[in-house]
C-alpha atoms as a PDB file:
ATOM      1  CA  UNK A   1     156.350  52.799 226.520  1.00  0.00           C
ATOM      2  CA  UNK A   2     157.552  56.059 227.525  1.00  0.00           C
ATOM      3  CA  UNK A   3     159.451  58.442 225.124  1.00  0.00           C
ATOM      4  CA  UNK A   4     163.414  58.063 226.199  1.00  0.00           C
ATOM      5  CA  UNK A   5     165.632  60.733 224.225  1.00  0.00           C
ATOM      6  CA  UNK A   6     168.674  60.099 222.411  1.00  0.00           C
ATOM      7  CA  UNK A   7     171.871  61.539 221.370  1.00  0.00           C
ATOM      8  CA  UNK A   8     172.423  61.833 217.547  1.00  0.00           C
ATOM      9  CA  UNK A   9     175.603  60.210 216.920  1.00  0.00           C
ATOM     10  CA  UNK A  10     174.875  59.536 212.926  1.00  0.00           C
ATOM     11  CA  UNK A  11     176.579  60.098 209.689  1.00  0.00           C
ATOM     12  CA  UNK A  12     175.167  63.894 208.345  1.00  0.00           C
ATOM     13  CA  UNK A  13     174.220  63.877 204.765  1.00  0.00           C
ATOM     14  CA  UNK A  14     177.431  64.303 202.363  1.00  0.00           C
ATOM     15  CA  UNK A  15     175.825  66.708 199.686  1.00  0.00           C
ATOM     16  CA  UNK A  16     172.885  64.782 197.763  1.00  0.00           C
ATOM     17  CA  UNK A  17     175.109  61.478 197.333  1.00  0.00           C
ATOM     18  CA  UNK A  18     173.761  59.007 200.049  1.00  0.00           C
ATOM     19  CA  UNK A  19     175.782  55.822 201.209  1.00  0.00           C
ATOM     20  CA  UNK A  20     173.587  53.052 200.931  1.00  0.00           C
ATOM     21  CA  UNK A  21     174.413  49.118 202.740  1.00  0.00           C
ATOM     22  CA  UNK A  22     172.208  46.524 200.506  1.00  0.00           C
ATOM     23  CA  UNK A  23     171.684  43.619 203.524  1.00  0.00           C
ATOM     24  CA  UNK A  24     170.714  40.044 202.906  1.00  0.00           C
ATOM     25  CA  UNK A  25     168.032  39.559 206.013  1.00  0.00           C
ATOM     26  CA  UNK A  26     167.200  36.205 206.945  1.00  0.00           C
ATOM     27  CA  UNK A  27     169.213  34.438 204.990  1.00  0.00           C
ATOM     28  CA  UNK A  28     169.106  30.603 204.982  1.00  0.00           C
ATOM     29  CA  UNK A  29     172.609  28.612 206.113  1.00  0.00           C
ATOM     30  CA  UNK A  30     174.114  31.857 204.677  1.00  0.00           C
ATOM     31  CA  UNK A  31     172.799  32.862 201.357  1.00  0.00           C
ATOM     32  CA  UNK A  32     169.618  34.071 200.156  1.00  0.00           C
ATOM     33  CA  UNK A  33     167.457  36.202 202.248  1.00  0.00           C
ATOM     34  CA  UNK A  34     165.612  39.863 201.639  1.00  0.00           C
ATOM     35  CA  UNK A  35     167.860  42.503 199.923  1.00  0.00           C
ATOM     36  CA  UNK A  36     166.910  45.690 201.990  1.00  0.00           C
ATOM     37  CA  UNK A  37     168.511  48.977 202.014  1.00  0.00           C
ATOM     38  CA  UNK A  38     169.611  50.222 204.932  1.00  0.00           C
ATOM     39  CA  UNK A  39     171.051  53.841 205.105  1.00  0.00           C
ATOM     40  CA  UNK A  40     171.198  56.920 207.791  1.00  0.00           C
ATOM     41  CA  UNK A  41     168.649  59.035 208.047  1.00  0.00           C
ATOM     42  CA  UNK A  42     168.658  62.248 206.120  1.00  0.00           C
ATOM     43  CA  UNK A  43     166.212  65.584 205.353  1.00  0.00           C
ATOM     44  CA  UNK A  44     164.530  63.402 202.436  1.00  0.00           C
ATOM     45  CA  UNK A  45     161.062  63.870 201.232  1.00  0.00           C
ATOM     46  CA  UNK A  46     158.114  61.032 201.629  1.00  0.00           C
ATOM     47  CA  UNK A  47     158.476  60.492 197.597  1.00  0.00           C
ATOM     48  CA  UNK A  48     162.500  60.307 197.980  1.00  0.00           C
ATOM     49  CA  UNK A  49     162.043  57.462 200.748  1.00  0.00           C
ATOM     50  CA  UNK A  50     159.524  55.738 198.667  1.00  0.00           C
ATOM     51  CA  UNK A  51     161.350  55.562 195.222  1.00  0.00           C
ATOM     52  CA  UNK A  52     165.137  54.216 197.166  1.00  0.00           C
ATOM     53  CA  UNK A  53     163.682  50.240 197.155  1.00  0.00           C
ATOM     54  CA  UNK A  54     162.836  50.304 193.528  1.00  0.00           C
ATOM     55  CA  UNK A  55     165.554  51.865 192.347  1.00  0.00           C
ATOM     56  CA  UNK A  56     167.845  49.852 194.841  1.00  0.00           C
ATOM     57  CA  UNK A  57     165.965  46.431 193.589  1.00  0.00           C
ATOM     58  CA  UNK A  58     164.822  45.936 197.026  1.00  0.00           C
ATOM     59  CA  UNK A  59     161.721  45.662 198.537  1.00  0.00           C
ATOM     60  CA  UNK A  60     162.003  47.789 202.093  1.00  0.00           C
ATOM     61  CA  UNK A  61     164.098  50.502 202.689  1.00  0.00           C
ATOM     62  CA  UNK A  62     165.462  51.455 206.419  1.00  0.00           C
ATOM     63  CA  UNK A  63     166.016  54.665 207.485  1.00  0.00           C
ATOM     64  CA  UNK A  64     168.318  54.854 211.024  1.00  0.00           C
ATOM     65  CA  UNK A  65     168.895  57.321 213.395  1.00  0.00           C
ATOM     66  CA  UNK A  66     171.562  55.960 216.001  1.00  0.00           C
ATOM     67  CA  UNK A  67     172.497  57.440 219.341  1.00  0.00           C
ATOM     68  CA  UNK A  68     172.702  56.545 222.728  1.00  0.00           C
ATOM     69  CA  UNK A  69     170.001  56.223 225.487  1.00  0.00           C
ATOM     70  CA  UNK A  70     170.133  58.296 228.676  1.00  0.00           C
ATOM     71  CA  UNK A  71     171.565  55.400 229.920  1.00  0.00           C
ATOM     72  CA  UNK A  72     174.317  55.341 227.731  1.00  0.00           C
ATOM     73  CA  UNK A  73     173.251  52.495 225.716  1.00  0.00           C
ATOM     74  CA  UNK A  74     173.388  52.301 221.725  1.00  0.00           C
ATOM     75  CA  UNK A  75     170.102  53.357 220.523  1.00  0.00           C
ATOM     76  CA  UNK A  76     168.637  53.431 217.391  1.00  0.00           C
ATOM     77  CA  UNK A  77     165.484  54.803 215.760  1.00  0.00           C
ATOM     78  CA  UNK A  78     164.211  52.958 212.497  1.00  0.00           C
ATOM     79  CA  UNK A  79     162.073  54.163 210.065  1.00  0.00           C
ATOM     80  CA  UNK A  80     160.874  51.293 207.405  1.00  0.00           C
ATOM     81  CA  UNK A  81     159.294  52.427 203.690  1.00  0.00           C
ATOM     82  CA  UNK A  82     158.094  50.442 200.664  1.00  0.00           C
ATOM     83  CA  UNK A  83     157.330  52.195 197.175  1.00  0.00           C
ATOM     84  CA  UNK A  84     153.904  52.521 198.861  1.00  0.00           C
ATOM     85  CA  UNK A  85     154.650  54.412 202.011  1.00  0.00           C
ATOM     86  CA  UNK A  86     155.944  53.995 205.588  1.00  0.00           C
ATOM     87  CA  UNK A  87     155.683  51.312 207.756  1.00  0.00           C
ATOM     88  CA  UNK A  88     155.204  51.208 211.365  1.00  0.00           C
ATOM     89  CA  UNK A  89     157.043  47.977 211.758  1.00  0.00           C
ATOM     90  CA  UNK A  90     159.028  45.592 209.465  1.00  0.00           C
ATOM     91  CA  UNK A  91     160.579  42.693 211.199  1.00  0.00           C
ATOM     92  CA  UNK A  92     163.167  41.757 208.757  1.00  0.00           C
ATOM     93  CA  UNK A  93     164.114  45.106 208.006  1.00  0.00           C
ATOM     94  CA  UNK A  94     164.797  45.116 211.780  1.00  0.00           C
ATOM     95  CA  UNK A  95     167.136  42.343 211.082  1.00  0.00           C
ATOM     96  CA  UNK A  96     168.889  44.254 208.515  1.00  0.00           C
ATOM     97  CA  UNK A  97     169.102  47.238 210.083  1.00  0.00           C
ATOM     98  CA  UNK A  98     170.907  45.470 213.326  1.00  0.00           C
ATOM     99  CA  UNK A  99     173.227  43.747 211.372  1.00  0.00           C
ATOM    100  CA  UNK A 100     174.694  47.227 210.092  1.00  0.00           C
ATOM    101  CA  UNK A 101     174.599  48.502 213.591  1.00  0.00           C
ATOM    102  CA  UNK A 102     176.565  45.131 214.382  1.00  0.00           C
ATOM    103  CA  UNK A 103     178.894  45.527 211.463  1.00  0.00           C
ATOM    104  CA  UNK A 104     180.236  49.358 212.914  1.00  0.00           C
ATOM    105  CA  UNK A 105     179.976  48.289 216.657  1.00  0.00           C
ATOM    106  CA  UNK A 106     182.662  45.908 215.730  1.00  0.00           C
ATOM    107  CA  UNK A 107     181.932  43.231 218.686  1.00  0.00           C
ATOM    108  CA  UNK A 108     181.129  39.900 218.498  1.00  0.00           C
ATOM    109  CA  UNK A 109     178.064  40.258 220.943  1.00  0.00           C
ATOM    110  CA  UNK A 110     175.781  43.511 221.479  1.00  0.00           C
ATOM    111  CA  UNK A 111     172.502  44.688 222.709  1.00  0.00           C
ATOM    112  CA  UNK A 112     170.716  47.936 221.385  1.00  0.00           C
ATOM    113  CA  UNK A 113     167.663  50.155 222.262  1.00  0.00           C
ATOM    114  CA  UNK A 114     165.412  50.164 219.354  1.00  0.00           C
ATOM    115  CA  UNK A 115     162.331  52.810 218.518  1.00  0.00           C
ATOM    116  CA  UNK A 116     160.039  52.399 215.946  1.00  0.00           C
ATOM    117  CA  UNK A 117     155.983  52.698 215.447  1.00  0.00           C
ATOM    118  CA  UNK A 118     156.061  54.489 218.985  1.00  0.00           C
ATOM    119  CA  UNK A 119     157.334  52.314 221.126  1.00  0.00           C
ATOM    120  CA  UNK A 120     161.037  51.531 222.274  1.00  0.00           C
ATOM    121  CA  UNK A 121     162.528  47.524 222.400  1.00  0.00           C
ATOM    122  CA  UNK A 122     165.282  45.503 222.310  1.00  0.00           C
ATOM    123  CA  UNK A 123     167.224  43.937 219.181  1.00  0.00           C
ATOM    124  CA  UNK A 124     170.535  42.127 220.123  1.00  0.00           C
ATOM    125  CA  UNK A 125     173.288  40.338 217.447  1.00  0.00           C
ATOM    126  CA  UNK A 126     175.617  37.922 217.755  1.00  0.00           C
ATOM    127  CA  UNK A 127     178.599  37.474 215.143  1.00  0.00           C
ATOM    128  CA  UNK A 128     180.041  33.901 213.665  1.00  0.00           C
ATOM    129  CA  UNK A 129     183.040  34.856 211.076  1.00  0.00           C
ATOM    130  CA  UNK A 130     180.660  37.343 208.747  1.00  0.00           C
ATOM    131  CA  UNK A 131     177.287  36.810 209.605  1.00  0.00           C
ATOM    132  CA  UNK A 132     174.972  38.136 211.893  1.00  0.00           C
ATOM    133  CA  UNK A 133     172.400  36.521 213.640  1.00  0.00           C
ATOM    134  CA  UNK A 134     169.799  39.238 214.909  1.00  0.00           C
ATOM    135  CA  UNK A 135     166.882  39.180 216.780  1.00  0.00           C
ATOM    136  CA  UNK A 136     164.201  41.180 218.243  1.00  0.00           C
ATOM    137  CA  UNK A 137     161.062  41.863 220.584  1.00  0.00           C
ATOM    138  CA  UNK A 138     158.253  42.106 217.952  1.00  0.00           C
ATOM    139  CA  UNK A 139     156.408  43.513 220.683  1.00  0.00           C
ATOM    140  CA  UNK A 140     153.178  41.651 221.957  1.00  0.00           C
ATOM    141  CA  UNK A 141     150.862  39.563 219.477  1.00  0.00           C
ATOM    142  CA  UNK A 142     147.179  40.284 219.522  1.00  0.00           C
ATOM    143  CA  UNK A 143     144.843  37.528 218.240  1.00  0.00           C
ATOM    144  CA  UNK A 144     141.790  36.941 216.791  1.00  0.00           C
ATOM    145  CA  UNK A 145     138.994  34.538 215.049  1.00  0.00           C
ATOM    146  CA  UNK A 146     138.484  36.339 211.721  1.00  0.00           C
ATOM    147  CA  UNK A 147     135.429  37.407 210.633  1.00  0.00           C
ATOM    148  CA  UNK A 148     133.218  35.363 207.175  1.00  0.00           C
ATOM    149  CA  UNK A 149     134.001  38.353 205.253  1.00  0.00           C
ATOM    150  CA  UNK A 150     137.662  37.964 205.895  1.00  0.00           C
ATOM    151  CA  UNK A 151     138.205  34.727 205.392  1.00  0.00           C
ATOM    152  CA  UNK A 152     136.054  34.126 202.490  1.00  0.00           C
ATOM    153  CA  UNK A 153     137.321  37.204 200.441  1.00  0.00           C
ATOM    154  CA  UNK A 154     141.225  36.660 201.608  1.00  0.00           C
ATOM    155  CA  UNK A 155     140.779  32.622 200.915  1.00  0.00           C
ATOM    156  CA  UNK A 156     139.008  32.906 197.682  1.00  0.00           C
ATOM    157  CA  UNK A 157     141.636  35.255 196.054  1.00  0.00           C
ATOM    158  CA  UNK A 158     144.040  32.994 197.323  1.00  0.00           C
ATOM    159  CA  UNK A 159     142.776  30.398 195.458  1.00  0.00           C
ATOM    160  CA  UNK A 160     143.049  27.829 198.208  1.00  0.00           C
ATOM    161  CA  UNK A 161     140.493  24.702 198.210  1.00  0.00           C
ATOM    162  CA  UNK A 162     138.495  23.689 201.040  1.00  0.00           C
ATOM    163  CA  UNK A 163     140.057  20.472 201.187  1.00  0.00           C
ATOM    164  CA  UNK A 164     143.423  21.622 201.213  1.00  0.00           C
ATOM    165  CA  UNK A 165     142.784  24.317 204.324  1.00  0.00           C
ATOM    166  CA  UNK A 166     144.508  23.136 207.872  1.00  0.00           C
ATOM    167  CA  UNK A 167     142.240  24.369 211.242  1.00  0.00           C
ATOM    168  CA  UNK A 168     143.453  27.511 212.908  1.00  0.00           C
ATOM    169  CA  UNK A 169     143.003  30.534 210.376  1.00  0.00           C
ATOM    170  CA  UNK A 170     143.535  33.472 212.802  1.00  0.00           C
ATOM    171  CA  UNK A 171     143.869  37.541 212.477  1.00  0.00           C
ATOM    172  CA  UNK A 172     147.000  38.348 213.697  1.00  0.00           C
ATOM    173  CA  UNK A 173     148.643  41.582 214.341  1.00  0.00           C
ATOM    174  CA  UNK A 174     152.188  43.110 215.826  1.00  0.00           C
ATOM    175  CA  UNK A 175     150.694  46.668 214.949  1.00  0.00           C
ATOM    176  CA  UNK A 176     148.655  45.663 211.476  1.00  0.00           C
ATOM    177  CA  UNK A 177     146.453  42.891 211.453  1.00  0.00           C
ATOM    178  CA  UNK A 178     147.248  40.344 208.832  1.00  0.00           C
ATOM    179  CA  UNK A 179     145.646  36.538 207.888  1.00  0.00           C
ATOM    180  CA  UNK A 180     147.337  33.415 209.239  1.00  0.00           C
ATOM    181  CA  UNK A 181     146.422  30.973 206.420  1.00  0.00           C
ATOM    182  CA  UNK A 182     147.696  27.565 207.293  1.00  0.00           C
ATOM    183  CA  UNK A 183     147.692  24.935 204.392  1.00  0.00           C
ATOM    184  CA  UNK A 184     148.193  21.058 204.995  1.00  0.00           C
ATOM    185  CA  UNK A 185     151.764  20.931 202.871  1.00  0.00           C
ATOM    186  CA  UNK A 186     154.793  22.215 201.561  1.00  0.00           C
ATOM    187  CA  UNK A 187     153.525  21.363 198.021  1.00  0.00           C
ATOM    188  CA  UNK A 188     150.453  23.151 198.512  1.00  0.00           C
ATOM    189  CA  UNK A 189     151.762  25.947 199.567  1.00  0.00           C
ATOM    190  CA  UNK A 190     154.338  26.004 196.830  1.00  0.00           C
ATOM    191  CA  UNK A 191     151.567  25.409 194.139  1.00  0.00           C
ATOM    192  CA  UNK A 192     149.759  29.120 195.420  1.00  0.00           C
ATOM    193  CA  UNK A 193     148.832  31.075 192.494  1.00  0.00           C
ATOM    194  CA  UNK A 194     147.108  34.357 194.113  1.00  0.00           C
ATOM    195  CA  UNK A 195     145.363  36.864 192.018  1.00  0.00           C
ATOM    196  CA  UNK A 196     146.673  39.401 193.126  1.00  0.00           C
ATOM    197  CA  UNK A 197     144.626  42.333 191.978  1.00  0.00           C
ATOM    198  CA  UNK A 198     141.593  40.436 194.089  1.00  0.00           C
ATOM    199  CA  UNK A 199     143.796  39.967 196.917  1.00  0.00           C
ATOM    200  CA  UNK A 200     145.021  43.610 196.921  1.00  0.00           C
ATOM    201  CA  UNK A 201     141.443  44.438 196.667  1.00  0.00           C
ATOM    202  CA  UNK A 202     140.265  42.623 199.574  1.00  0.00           C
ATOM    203  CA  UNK A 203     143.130  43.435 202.013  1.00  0.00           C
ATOM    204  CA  UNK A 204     142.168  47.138 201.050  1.00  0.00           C
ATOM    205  CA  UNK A 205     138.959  46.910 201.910  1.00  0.00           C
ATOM    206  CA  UNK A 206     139.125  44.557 205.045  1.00  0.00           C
ATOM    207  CA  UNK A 207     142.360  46.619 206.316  1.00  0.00           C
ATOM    208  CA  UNK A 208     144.739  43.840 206.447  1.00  0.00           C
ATOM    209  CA  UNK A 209     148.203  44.367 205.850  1.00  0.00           C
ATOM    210  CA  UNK A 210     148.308  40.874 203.399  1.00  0.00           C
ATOM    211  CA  UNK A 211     148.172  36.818 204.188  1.00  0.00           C
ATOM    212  CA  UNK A 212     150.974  34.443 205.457  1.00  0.00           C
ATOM    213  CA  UNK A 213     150.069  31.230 204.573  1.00  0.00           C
ATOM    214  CA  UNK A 214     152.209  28.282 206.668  1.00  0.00           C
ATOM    215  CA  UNK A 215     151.998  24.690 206.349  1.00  0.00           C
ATOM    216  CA  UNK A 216     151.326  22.653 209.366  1.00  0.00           C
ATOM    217  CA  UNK A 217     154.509  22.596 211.321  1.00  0.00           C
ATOM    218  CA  UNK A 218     156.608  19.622 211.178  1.00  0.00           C
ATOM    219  CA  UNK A 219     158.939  18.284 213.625  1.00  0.00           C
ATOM    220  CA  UNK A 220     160.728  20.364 215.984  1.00  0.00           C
ATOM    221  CA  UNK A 221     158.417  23.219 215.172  1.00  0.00           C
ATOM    222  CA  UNK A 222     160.000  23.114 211.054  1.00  0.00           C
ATOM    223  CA  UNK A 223     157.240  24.842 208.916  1.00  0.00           C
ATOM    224  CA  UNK A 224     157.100  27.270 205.366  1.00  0.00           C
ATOM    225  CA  UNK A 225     155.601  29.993 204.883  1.00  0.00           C
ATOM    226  CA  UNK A 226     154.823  32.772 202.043  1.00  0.00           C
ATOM    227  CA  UNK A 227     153.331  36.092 202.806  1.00  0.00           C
ATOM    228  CA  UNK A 228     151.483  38.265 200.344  1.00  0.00           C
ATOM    229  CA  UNK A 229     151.064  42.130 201.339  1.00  0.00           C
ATOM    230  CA  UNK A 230     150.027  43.452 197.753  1.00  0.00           C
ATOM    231  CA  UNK A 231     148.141  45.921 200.152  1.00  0.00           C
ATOM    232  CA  UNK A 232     151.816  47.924 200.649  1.00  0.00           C
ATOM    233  CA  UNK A 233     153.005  47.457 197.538  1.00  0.00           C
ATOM    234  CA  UNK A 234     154.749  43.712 198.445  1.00  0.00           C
ATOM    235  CA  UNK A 235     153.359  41.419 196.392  1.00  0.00           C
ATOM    236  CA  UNK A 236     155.199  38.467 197.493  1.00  0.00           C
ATOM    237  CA  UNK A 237     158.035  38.756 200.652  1.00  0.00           C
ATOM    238  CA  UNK A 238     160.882  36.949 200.390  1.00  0.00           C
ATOM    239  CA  UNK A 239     161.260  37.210 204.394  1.00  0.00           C
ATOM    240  CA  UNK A 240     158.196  38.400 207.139  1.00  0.00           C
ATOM    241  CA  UNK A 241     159.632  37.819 210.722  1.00  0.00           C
ATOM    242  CA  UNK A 242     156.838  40.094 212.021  1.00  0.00           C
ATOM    243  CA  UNK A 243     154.030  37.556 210.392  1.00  0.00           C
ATOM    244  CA  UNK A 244     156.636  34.560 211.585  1.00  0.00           C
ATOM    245  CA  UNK A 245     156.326  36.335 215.418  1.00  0.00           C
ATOM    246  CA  UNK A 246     152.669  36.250 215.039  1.00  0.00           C
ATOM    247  CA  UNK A 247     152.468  32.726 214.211  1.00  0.00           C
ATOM    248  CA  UNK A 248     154.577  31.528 216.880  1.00  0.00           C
ATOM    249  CA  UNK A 249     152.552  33.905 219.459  1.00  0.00           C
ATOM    250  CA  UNK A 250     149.314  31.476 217.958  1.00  0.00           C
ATOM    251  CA  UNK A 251     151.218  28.388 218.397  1.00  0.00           C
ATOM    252  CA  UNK A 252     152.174  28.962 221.921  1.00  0.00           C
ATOM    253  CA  UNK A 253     148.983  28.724 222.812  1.00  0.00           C
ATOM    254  CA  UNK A 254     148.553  25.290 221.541  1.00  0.00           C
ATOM    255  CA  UNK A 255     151.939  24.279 223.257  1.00  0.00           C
ATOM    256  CA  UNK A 256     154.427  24.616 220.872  1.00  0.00           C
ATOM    257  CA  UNK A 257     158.096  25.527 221.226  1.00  0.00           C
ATOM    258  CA  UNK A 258     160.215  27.487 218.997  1.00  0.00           C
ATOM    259  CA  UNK A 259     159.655  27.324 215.107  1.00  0.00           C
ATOM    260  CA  UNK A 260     161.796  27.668 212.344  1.00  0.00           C
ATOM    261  CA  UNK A 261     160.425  28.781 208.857  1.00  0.00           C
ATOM    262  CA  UNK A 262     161.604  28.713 205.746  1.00  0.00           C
ATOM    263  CA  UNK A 263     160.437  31.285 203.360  1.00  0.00           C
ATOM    264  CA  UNK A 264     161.220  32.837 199.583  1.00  0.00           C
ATOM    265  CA  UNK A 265     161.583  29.404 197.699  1.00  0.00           C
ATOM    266  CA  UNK A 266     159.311  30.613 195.320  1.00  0.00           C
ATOM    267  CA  UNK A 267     160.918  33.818 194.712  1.00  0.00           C
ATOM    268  CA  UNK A 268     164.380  31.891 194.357  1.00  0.00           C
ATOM    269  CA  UNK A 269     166.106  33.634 197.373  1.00  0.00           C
ATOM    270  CA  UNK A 270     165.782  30.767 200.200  1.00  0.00           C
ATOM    271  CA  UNK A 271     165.553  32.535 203.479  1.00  0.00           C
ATOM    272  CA  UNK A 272     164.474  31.498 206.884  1.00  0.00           C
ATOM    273  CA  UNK A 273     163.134  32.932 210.164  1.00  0.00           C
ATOM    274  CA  UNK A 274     163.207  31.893 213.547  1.00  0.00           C
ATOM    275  CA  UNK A 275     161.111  32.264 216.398  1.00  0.00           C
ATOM    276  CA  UNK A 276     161.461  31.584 220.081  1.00  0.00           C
ATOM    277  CA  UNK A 277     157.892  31.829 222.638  1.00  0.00           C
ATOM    278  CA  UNK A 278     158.459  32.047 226.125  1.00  0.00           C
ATOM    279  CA  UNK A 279     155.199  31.892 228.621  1.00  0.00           C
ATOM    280  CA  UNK A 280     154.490  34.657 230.770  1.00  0.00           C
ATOM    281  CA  UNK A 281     152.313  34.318 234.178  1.00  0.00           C
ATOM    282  CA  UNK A 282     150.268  36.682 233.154  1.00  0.00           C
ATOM    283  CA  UNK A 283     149.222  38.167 229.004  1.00  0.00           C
ATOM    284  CA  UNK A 284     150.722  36.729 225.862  1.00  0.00           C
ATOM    285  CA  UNK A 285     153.885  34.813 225.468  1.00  0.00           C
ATOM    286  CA  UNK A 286     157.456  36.696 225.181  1.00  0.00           C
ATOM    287  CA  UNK A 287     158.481  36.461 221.510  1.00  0.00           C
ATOM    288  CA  UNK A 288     161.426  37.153 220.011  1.00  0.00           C
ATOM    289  CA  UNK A 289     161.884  36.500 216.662  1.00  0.00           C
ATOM    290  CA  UNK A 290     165.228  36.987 213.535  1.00  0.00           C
ATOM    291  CA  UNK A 291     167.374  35.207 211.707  1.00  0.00           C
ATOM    292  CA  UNK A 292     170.907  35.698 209.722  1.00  0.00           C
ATOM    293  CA  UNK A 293     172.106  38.656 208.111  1.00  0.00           C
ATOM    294  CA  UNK A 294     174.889  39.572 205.812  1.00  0.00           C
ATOM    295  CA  UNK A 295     175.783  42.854 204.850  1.00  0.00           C
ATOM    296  CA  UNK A 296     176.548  42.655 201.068  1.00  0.00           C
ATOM    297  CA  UNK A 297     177.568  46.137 199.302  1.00  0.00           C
ATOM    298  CA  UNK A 298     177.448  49.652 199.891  1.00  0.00           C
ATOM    299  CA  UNK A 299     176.014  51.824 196.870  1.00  0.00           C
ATOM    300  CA  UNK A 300     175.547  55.569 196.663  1.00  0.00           C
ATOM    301  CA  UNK A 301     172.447  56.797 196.000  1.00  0.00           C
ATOM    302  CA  UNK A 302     171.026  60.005 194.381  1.00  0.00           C
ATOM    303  CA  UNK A 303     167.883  61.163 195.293  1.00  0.00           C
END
């Protein structure tokens, strides 16, 4: 995509006190969901972005820069950390980071010009009372068959039997390649127990972003999911629309329509994603991919 340039429109930095809006992202019939920080960009060091989601109790903090397009349009440029460093993408922080851009926009529908991990897409929200329902181009899917040393490491710290393994383990990647793991049940997934040292360990060493193991989806596309991404400092996400795009990418190809996947059960904060897969006449489906948002609280913060 080519650069476009924006006008910065933002809040400026009010001494070293930052306002901070704690969102729920993907929330499930409207509670739950991923607390993630969401907060205007400032002059901050790499170690000041790293330390907000810890000391915030969340696991992703989103840094935005809004403006407006050339065009005129709202435009926003996201930048996405964990304790372990930046991200190029992070789908639910996406969502969060909408629904604040929703929340100040004041309209029930809108449609915004997003940039982040070099290159520009679209994220629109629509309001019911106070929620937010946001989604997103992920951007397009690339798949693969993964290799013996990927699986066998990846499935083996997972502790996942043979005989409980579904067909259709895939690499999978929006920008970071990552394992699809699919499992024949809800209960087996829920009964995971990863070591996660020997996951982190193998992710490091394969260069995989982590594992989203699904169960075979149900019907009308209902599935669950967990993803493990030790590898950037996440060992367990409550919510991974990016994973949940790449899924649904896979799953086009075998014919299916939209899915819906419920996530964070085993964390206690219920949250769910949901993906749509359009065919294209020619390359990979058109995804789009979000769920329901709530902003919660504003904090300051001190760096």
């Amino acid at each position: 995509m080519s650069e476009k340039s924006y006008r910065t429109v933002g809040h400026p930095m009010a001494g070293r006190s930052l306002p901070v809006t704690i969102v729920h992202a993907c929330q499930r019939d409207g509670s739950g969901g991923s607390p993630t920080a969401v907060l205007d960009d400032a002059p901050l060091t790499e170690a000041e972005r790293r330390a907000l989601p810890a000391r915030l109790g969340t696991s992703h903090a989103v840094f935005v820069t809004t403006g407006e397009t050339d065009g005129g349009r709202t435009g926003a440029t996201l930048r996405f950390f964990t304790s372990a460093g930046e991200l190029p993408a992070c789908g639910h922080g996406t969502v969060a980071a909408l629904a604040v851009l929703a929340e100040r926009a004041g309209t029930e529908r809108f449609e915004a010009e997003l940039r982040a991990g070099g290159r520009t897409f679209t994220g629109s929200w629509a309001r019911d009372g106070e929620r937010v329902e946001a989604v997103f181009d992920p951007g397009p899917v690339r798949l693969r068959e993964p290799t013996e040393a990927e699986a066998g490491l990846v499935l083996a710290a997972l502790g996942i039997a043979e005989d409980t393994l579904a067909a259709g383990v895939r690499v999978a990647s929006t920008g970071r390649w990552r394992l699809l793991v699919p499992v024949r049940s809800r209960a087996v997934l829920a009964g995971l127990s990863p070591d996660f040292d020997r996951l982190r360990s193998a992710c490091d060493r394969l260069g995989l972003l982590g594992c989203y193991v699904h169960s075979v989806p149900g019907g009308e596309g209902a599935l669950a999911a967990r993803m493990f991404a030790s590898a950037i400092g996440v060992p367990e996400d409550i919510a991974n629309a990016n994973s949940t795009a790449c899924l649904a990418a896979h799953l086009a190809s075998e014919g299916r329509t939209p899915i819906t996947v419920d996530m964070g059960d085993s964390l206690e904060s219920p949250a769910t994603v949901v993906a749509t897969m359009r065919p294209r006449p020619v390359g990979p489906p058109l995804v789009r991919v979000g769920g329901e948002a709530s902003v919660v609280r504003v904090v300051s913060w001190s760096p």
